[in-house]
Protein backbone atom coordinates (compact mmCIF):
# COMPACT_ATOMS: atom_id res chain seq x y z
CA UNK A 1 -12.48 15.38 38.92
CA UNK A 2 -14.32 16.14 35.43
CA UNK A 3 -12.81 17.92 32.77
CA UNK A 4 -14.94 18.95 29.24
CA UNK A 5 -12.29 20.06 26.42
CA UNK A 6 -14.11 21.36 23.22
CA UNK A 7 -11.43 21.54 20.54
CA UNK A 8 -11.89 22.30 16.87
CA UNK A 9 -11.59 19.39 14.39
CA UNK A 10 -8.79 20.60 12.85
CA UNK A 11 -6.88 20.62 16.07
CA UNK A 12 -7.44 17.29 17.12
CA UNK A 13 -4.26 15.89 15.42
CA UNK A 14 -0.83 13.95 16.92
CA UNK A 15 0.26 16.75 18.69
CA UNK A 16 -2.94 17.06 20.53
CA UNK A 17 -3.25 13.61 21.40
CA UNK A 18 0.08 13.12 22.35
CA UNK A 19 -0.43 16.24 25.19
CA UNK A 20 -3.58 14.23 26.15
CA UNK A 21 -2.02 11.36 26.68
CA UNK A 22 0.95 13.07 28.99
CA UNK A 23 -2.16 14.15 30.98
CA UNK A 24 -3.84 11.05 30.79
CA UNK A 25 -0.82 9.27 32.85
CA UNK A 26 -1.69 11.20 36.03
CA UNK A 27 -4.74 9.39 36.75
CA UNK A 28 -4.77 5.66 37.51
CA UNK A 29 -8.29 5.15 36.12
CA UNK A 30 -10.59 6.66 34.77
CA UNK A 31 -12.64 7.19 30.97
CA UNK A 32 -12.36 9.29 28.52
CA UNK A 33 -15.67 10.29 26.26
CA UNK A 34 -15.18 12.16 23.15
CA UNK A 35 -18.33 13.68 20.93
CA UNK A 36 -17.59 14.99 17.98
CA UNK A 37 -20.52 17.13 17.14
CA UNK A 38 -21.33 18.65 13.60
CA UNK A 39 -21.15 22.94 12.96
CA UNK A 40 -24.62 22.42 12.61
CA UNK A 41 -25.75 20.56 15.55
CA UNK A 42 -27.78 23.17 18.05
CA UNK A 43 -26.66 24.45 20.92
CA UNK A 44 -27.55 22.40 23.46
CA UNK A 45 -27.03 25.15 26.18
CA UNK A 46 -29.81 26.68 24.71
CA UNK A 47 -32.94 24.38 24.88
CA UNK A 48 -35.57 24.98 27.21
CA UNK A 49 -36.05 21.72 29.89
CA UNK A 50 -39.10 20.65 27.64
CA UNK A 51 -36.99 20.45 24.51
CA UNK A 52 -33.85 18.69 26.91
CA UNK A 53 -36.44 15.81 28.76
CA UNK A 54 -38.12 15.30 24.92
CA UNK A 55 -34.54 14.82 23.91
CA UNK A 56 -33.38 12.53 26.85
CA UNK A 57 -36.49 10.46 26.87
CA UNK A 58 -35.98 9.71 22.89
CA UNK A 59 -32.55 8.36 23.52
CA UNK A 60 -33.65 6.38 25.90
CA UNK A 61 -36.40 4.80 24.05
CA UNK A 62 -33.71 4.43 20.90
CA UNK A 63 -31.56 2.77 23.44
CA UNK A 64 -33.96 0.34 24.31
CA UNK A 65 -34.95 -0.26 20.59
CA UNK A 66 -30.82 -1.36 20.33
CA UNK A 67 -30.19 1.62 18.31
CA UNK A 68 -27.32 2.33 20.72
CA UNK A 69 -23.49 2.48 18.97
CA UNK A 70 -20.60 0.40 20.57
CA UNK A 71 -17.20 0.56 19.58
CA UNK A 72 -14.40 -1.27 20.13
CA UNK A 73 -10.95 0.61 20.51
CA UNK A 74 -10.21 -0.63 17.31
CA UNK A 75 -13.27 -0.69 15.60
CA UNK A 76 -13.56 3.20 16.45
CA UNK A 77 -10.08 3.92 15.28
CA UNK A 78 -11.20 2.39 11.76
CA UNK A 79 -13.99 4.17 11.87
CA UNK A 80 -12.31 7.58 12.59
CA UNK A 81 -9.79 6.83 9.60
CA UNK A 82 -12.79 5.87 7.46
CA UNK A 83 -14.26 9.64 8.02
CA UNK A 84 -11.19 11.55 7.36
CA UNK A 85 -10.65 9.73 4.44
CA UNK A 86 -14.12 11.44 2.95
């Protein structure tokens, strides 16, 4: 099972992650991906396949070239703190 929540910012606070954790405890494995994706990022849903492969094949080629992100648990959690702070 997959499931894709889209929340707004402002709702992604205790009380929300406290509910996703409750729901979290009913699988025995698993991962959980979040994107957090700026008012003025496009609509994805919208590209044509040309605009999509051009798209995939550049992060691919970045993610050869090491520009790929990795986060520790904790390292993310600093990182999140750092951005609300701004």
């Amino acid at each position: 099972m997959e499931v894709s929540l889209k929340i707004p910012v402002q709702d992604f606070n205790q009380d929300f992650i406290k509910s996703l954790k409750s729901v979290m405890k009913h699988f025995k494995s698993g991962e959980l991906t979040i994107t957090i994706k700026d008012q003025a990022t496009p609509d994805l849903a919208l590209e044509s396949a040309t605009d999509y492969e051009t798209r995939l094949l550049t992060s691919i080629e970045e993610l050869d070239k090491g520009k790929g992100v990795v986060f520790t648990k904790e390292s993310l959690e600093a990182y999140v703190k750092d951005l609300v702070k701004e």
